[in-house]
Protein backbone atom coordinates (compact mmCIF):
# COMPACT_ATOMS: atom_id res chain seq x y z
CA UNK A 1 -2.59 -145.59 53.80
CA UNK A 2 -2.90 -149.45 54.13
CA UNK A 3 -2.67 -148.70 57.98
CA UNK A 4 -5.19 -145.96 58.47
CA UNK A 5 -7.62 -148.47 56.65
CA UNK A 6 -7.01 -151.34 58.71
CA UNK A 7 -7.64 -149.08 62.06
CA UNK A 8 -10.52 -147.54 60.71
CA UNK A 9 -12.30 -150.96 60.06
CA UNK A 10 -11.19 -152.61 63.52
CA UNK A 11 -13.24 -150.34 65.74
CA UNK A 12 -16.32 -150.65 63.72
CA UNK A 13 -15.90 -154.69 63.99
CA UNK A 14 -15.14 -154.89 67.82
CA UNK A 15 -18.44 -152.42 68.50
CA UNK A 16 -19.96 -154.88 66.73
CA UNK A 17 -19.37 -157.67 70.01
CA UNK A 18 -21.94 -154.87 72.00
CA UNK A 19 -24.83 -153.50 71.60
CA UNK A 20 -26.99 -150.93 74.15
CA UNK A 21 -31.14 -151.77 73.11
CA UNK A 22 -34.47 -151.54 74.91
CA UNK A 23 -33.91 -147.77 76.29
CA UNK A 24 -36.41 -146.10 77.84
CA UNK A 25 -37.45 -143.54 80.74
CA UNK A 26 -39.22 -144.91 83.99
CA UNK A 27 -41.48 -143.57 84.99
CA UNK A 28 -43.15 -143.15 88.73
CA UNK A 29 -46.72 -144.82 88.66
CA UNK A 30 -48.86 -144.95 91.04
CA UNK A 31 -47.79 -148.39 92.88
CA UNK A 32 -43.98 -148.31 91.99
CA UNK A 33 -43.41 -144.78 92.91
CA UNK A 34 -40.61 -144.80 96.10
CA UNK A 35 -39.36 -147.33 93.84
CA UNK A 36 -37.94 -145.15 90.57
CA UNK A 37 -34.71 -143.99 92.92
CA UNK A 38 -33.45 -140.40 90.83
CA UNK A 39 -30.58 -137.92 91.71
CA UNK A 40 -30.79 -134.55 92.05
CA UNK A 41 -27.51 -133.53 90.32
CA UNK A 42 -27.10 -136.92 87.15
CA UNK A 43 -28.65 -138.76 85.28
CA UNK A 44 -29.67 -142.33 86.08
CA UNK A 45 -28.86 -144.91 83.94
CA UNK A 46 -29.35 -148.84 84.68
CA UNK A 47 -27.49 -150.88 82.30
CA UNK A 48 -29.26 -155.04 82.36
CA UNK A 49 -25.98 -157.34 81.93
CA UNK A 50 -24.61 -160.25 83.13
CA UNK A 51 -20.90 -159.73 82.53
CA UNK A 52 -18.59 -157.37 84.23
CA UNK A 53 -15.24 -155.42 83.59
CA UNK A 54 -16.83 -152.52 81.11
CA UNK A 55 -15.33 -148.82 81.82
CA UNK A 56 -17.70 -145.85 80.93
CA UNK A 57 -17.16 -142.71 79.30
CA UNK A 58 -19.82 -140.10 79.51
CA UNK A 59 -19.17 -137.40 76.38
CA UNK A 60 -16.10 -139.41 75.61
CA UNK A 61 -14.53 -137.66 78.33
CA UNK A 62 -15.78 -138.27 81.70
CA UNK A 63 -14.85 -141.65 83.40
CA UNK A 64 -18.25 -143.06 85.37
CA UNK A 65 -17.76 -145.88 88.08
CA UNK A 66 -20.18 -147.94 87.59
CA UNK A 67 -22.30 -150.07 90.44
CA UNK A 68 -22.41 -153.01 90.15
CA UNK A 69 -26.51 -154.81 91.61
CA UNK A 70 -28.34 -157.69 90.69
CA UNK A 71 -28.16 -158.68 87.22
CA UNK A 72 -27.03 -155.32 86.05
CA UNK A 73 -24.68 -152.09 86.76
CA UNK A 74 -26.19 -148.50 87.58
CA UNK A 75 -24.43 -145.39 86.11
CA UNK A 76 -25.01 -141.86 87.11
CA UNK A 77 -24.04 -139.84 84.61
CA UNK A 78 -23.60 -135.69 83.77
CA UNK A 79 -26.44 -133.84 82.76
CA UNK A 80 -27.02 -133.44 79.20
CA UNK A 81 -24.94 -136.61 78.48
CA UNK A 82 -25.58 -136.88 74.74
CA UNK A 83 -23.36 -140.51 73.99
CA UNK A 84 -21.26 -142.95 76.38
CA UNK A 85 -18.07 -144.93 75.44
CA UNK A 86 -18.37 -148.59 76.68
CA UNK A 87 -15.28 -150.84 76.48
CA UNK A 88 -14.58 -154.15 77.40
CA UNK A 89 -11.11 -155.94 77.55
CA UNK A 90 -13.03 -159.16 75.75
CA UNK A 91 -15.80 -157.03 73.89
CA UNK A 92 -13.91 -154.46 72.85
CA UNK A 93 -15.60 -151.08 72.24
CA UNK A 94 -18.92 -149.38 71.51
CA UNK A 95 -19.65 -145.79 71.49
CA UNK A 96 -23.40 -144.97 72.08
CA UNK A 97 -25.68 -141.65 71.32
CA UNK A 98 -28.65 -141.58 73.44
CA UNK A 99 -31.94 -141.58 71.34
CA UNK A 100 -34.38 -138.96 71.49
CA UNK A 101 -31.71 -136.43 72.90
CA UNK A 102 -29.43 -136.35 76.11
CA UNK A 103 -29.58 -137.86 79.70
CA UNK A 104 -31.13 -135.32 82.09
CA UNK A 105 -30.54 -135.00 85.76
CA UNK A 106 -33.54 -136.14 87.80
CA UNK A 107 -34.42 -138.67 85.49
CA UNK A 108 -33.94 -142.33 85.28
CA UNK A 109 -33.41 -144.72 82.03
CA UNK A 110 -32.84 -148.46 81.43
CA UNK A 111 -31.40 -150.11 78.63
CA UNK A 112 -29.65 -153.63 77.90
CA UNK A 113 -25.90 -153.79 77.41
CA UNK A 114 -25.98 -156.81 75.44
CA UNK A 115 -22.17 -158.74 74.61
CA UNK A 116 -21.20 -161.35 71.46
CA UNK A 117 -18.43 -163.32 71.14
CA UNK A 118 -18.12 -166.80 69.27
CA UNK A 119 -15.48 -167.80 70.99
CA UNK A 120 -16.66 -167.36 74.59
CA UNK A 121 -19.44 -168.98 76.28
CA UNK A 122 -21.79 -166.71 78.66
CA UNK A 123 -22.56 -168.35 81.87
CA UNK A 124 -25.34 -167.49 84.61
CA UNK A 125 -23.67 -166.01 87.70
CA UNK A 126 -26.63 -166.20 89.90
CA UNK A 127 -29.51 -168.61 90.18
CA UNK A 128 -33.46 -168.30 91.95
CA UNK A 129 -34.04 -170.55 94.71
CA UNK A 130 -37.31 -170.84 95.46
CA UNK A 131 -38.56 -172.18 99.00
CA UNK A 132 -42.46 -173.59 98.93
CA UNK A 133 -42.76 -173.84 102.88
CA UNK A 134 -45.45 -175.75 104.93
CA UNK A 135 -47.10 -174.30 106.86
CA UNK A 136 -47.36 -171.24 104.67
CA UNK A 137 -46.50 -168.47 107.35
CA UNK A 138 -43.14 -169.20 107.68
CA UNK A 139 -39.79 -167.09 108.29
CA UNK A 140 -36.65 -167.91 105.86
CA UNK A 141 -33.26 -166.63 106.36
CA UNK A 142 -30.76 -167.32 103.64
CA UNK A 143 -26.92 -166.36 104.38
CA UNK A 144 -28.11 -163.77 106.68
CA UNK A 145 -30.91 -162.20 104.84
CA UNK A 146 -34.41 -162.93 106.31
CA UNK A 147 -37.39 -162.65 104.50
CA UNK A 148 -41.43 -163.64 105.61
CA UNK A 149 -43.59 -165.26 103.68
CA UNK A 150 -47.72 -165.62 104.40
CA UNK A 151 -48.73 -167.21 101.26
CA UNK A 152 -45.96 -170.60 101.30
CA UNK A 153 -43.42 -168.91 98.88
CA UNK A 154 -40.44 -166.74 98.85
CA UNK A 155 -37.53 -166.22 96.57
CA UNK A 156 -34.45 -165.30 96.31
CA UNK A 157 -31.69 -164.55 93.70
CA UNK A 158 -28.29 -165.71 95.12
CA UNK A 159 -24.61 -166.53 93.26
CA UNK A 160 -23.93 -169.81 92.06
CA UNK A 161 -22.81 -172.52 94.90
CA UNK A 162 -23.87 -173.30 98.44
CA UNK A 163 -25.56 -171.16 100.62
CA UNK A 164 -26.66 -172.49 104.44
CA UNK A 165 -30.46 -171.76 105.06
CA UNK A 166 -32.99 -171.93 107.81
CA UNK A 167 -36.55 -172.23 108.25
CA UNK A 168 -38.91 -171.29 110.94
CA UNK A 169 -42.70 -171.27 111.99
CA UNK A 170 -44.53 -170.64 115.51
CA UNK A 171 -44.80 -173.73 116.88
CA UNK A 172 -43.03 -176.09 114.61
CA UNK A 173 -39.46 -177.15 114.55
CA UNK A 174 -36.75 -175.40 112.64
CA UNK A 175 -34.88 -176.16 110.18
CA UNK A 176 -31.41 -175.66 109.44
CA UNK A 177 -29.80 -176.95 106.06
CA UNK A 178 -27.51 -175.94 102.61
CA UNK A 179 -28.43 -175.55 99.08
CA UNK A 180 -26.51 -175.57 95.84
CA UNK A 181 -27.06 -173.71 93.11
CA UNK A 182 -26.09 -174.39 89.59
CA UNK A 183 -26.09 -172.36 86.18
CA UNK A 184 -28.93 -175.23 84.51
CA UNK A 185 -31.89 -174.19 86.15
CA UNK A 186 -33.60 -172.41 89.49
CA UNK A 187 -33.83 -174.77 92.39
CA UNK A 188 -36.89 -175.33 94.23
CA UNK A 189 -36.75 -176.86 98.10
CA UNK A 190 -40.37 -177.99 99.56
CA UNK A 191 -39.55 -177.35 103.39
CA UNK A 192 -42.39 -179.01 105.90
CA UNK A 193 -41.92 -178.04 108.92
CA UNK A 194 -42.93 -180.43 112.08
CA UNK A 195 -45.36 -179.03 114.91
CA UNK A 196 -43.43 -178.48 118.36
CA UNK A 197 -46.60 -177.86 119.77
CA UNK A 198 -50.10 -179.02 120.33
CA UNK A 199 -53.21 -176.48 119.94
CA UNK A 200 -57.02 -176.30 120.10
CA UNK A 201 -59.85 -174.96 118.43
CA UNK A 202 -62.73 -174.09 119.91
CA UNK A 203 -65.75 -173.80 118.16
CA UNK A 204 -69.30 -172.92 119.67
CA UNK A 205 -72.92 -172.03 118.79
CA UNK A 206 -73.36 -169.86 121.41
CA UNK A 207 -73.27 -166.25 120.32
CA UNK A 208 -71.06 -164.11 122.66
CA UNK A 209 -69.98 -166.58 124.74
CA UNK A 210 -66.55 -166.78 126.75
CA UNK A 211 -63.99 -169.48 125.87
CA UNK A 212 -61.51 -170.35 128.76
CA UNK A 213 -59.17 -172.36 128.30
CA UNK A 214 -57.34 -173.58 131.24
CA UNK A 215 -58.72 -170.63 133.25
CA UNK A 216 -57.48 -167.81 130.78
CA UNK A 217 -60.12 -166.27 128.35
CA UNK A 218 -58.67 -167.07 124.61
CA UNK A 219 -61.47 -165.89 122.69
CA UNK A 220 -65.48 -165.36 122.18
CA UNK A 221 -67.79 -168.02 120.18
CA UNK A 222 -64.57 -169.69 118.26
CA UNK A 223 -61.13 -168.99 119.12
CA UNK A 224 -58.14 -171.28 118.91
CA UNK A 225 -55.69 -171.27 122.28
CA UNK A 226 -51.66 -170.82 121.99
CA UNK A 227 -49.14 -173.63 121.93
CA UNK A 228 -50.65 -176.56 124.61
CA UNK A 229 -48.48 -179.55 126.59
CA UNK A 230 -49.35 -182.67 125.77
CA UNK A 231 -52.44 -184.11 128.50
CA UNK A 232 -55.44 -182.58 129.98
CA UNK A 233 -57.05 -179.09 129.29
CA UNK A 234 -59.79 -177.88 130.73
CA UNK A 235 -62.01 -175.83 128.51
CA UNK A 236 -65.07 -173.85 129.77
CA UNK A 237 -67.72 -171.39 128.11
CA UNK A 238 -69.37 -168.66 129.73
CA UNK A 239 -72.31 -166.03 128.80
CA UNK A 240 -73.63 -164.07 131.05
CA UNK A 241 -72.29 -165.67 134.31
CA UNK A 242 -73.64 -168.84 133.76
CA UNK A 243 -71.28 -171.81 132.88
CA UNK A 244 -72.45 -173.69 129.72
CA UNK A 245 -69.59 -175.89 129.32
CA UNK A 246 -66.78 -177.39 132.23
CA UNK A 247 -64.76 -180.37 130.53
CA UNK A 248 -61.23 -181.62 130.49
CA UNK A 249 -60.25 -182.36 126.97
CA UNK A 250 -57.19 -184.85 126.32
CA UNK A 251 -54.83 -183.36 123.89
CA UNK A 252 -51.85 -185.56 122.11
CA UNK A 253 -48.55 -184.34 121.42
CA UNK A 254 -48.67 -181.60 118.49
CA UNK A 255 -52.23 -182.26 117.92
CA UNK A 256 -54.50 -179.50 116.06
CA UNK A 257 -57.15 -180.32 118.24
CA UNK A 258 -60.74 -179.16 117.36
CA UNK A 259 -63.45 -178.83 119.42
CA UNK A 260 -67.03 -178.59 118.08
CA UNK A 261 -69.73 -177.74 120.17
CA UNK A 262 -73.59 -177.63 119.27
CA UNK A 263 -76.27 -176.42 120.92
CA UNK A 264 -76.92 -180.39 122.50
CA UNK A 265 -73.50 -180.02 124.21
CA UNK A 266 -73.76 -176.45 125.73
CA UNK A 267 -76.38 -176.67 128.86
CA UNK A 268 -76.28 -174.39 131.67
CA UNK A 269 -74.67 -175.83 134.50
CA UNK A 270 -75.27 -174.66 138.57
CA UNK A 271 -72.57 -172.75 139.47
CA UNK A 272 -70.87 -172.87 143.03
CA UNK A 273 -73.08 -171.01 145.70
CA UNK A 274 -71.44 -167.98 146.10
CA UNK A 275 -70.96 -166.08 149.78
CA UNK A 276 -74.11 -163.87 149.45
CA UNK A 277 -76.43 -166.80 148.18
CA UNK A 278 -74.99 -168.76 151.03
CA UNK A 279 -75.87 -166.37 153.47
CA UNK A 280 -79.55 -165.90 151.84
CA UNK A 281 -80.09 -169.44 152.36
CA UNK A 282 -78.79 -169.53 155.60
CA UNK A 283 -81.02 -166.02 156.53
CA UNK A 284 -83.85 -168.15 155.34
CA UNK A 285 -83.17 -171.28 157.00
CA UNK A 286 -83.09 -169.17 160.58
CA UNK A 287 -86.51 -167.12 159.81
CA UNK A 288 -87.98 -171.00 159.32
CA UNK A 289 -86.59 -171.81 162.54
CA UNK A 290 -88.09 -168.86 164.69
CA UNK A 291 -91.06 -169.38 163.15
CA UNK A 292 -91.74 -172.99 163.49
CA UNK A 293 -89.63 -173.63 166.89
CA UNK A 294 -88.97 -170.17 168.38
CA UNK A 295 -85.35 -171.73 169.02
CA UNK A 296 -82.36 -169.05 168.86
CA UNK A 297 -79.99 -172.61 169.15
CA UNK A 298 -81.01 -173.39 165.58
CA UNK A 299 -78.92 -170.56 164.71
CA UNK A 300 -75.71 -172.17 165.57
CA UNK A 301 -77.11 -175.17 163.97
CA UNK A 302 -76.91 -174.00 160.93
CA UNK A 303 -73.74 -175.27 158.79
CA UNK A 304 -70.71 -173.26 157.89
CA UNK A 305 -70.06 -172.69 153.65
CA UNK A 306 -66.82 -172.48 151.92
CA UNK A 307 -66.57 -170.14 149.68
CA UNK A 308 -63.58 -170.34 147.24
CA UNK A 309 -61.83 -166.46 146.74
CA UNK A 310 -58.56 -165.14 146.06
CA UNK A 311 -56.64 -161.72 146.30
CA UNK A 312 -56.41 -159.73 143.81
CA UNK A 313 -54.43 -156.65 143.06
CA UNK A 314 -55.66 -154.02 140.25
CA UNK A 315 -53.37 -151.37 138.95
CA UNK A 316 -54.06 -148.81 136.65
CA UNK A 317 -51.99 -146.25 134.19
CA UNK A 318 -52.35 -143.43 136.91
CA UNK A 319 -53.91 -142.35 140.12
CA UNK A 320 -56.73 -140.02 138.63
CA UNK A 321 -58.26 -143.31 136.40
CA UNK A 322 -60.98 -145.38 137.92
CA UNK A 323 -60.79 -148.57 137.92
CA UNK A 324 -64.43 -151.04 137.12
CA UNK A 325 -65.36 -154.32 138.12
CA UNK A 326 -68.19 -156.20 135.79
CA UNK A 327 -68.40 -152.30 135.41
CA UNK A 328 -69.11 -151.17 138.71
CA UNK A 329 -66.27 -148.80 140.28
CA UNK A 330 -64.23 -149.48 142.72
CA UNK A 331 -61.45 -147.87 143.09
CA UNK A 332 -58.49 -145.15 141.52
CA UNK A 333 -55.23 -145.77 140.23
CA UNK A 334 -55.38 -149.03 142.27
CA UNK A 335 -57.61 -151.35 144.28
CA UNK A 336 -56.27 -154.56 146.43
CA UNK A 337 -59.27 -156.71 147.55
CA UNK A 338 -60.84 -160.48 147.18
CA UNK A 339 -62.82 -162.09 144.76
CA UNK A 340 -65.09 -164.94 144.92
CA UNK A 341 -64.69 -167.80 142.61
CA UNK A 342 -66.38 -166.26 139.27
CA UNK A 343 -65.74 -164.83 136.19
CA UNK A 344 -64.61 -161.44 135.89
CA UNK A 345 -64.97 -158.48 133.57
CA UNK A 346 -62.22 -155.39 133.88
CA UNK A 347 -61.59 -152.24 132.32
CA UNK A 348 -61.13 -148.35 133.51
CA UNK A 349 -62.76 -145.12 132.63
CA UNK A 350 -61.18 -141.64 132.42
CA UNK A 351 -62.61 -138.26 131.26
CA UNK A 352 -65.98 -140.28 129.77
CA UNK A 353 -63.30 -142.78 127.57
CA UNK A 354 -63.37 -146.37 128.49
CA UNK A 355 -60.58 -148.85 128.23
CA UNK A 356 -60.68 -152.52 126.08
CA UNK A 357 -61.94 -154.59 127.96
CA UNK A 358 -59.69 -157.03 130.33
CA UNK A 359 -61.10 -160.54 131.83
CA UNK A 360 -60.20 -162.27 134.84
CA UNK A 361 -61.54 -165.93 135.73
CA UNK A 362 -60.91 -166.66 139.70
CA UNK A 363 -60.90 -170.73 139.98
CA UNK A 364 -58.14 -170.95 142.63
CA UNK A 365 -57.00 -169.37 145.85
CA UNK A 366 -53.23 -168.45 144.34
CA UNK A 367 -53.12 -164.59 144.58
CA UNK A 368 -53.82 -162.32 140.94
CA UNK A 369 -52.00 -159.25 139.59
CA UNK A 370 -53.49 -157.16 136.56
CA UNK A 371 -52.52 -154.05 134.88
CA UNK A 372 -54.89 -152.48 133.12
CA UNK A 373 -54.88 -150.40 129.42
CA UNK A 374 -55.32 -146.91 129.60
CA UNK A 375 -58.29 -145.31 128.99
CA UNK A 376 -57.93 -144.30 125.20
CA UNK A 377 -59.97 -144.91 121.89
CA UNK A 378 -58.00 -147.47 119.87
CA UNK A 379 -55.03 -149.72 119.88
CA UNK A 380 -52.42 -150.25 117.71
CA UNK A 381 -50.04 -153.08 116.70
CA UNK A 382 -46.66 -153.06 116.23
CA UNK A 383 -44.95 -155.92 113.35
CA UNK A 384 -41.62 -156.25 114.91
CA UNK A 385 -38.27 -158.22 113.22
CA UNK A 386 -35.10 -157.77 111.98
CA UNK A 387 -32.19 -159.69 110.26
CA UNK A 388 -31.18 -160.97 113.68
CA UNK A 389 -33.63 -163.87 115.44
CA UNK A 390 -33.90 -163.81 119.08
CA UNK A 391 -32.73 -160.35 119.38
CA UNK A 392 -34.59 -158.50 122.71
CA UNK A 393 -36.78 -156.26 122.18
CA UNK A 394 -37.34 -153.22 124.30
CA UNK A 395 -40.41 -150.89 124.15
CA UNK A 396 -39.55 -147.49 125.88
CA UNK A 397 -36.73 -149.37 127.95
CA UNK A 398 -39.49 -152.08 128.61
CA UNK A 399 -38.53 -155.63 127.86
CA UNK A 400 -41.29 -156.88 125.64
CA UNK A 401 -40.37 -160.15 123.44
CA UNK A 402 -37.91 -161.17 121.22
CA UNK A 403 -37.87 -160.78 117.38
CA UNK A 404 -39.28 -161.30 115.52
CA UNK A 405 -42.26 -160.23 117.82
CA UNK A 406 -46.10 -158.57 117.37
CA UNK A 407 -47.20 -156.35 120.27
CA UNK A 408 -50.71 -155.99 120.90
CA UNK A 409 -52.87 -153.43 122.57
CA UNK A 410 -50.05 -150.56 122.32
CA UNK A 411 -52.04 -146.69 122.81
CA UNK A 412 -52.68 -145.07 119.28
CA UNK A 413 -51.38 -141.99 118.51
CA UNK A 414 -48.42 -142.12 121.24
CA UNK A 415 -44.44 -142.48 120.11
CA UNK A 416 -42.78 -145.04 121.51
CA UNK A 417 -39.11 -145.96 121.37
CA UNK A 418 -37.65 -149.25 120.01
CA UNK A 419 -34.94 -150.77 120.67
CA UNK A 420 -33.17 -154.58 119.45
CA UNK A 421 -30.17 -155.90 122.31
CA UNK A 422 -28.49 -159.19 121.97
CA UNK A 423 -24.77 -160.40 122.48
CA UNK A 424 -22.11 -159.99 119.31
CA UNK A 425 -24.74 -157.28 117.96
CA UNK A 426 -25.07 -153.49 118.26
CA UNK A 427 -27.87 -152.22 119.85
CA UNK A 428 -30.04 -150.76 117.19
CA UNK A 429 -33.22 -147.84 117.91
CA UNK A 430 -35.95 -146.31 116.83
CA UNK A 431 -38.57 -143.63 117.11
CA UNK A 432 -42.34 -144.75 115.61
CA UNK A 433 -45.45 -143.79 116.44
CA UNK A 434 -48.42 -146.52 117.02
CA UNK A 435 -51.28 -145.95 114.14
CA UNK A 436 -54.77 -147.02 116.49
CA UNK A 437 -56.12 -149.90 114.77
CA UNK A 438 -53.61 -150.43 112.65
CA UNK A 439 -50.51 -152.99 112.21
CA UNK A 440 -47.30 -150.82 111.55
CA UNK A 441 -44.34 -153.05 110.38
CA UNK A 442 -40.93 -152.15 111.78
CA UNK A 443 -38.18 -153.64 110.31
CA UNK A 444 -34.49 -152.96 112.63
CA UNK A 445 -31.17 -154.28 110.94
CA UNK A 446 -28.33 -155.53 113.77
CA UNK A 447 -24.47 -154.62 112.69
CA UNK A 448 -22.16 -157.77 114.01
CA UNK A 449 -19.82 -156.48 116.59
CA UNK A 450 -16.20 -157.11 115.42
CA UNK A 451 -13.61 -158.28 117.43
CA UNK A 452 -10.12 -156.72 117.16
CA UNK A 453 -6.85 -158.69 117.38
């Protein structure tokens, strides 16, 4: 009899070292919807705990794995399960009923599995690190995992000790270090990058203008240029064919240079005579000679001009799209020709649809290849990375960059096919269609390629 009583109070007391609280349903909202993961055949149950080593019972009868995830284990569990047997080789164990009726399939319900003991000490088993990076659109990649942050802050929730971590940025230096994290408090690492590159700014009061920089067109009114080399650049501004602007500007090494310019600094400037002025003067210069001498020898007089031009080959998407030239046609599918020094503005027209428009600036004699957009609507953009930097990145078996990548002026509404190549790595694809103005974000995970003995 003295027995029976002893076993009878012993469960009771080691139930006591758990306790299940805080259950509930959750529920799909609005914003967290694709988030509430369910099962069509059990019930869902996530279980918040730090400690591990607990078997499950579902009726008392049916043994549930459990899965173990970040700061807690997820059960799925038999319809209708009405109470759950937890035991623990330290806690001991706890046998549950389910408020408000049993677990249905479909559904999914948190709780926390909470543990006592007096005799053991709970310790953390993971930490937060938290990276504030400068400047604030940076890329992070922590033991593999990569993550992008636009606003100077991302974090992540790693197991205690070190962990190797690096830090990029377009044009600044990377950096590579470790971190170590302890069970007293999250660790926070201030990561400033330094610029690899210079760049410039330019800034005008000239509505509609064109800003070349170094001969290529970076932008209209304001626009700031790509990474720059260290020395001379020469910046111009256009509107309208005439030149406002011709200057070289002296740019350090990683400078953010800035260029202002008012209204006091942009002044039309003459441009070079161009081969059909030239010959208008010259047409005039003869007439004044007949008249005033009746000499044909003046003609020979008169003195030869230079006129600076280059070839230039233009190739369209197909041989039924014509192709315009400051929007005068000239050609389909392709035109081959030479253009005088000048600025230049490109696009082709197909069943009453025009193309964005391309720009070409001739200031040399070195020959010039464009390929024009097809004639459609809108453009899309395509957000391209993966857990893998510097993998290649190939657009309907087109090379195209190297993640992680953004593609520009890609035809809405088409499919195109993706696919992510470098060494050690499987090559990894993928079907998505371009949304016309739009950015979609496509994000391809690499599998390491392992090498058998």
């Amino acid at each position: 009899m003295t027995v029976i009583l002893l076993l009878v109070l012993l469960v009771p007391v080691e139930g006591q070292q758990m306790e299940i609280s805080g259950f509930g349903r959750q529920k799909r909202g609005l914003l967290d919807y694709k988030q509430i993961v369910t099962d069509k055949k059990f019930a869902v149950l996530e279980l918040k705990t730090g400690e591990k080593g607990f078997t499950f019972k579902a009726n008392g009868t049916t043994d549930v794995e459990a899965e173990e995830g970040d700061g807690g284990l997820t059960l799925k569990l038999p319809h209708k399960t009405a109470f759950l047997v937890v035991k623990h080789p330290d806690y001991g164990q706890l046998t549950w009923k389910v408020p408000d009726g049993p677990l249905r399939k479909k559904k999914r319900y948190t709780a926390n599995l909470l543990t006592f003991s007096p005799d053991k000490e709970y310790k953390l088993q993971k930490q937060w690190a938290v990276f504030k990076t400068e400047p604030r659109n940076a890329i992070l990649t922590v033991d593999s995992v990569q993550k992008t942050t636009r606003d100077g802050e991302v974090q992540y929730y790693l197991p205690l000790g070190k962990h190797g971590y690096k830090v990029e940025s377009p044009f600044f230096e990377s950096v590579e270090d470790t971190l170590e994290l302890t069970d007293t408090a999250r660790l926070v690492i201030p990561v400033t990058l330094q610029a690899k590159y210079a760049y410039m700014t330019v800034r005008t009061s000239l509505p509609g203008c064109y800003i070349l920089l170094d001969g290529e067109m970076i932008g209209q009114t304001a626009a700031t240029s790509g990474h720059l080399s260290e020395g001379l650049h020469r910046v111009m501004v256009y509107r309208d064919g005439v030149c406002y602007y011709d200057k070289d500007i002296q740019v350090g090494k990683a400078e953010k240079k800035v260029v202002e310019l008012t209204a006091a600094a942009l002044r039309p400037i003459e441009k070079r005579r161009t081969r059909m002025a030239a010959l208008d003067r010259q047409e005039k210069a003869l007439d004044k000679q007949d008249s005033l001498h009746g000499e044909v020898a003046a003609v020979t007089a008169a003195q030869p001009v230079k006129v600076l031009c280059a070839p230039v080959k233009i190739q369209a998407d197909n041989d039924s799209t014509m192709i315009l030239v400051n929007l005068e046609p000239v050609g389909l599918g392709s035109w081959e020709g030479v253009l005088e020094e000048g600025f230049y503005s490109i696009c082709t027209r197909k069943d009453g649809i025009m193309s964005r428009m391309q720009y070409l600036w001739i200031s040399d004699e070195e020959p010039k290849e464009l390929r024009l957009l097809p004639p459609l609507a809108d453009y899309g953009v395509l957000n391209i990375h993966s857990n893998v930097i510097g993998a290649a990145i190939y657009i309907n078996n087109v090379m195209s960059g190297y993640t992680p990548c953004t593609l520009a002026n890609l035809p809405g509404g088409k499919t195109c096919r993706i696919r992510l190549s470098k060494d050690g790595y499987r090559d990894v694809e993928r079907k998505v269609e371009i949304i016309g103005n739009d950015m979609v974000d496509v994000r391809l995970d690499m599998v390491k390629i392992v090498m058998k003995d």
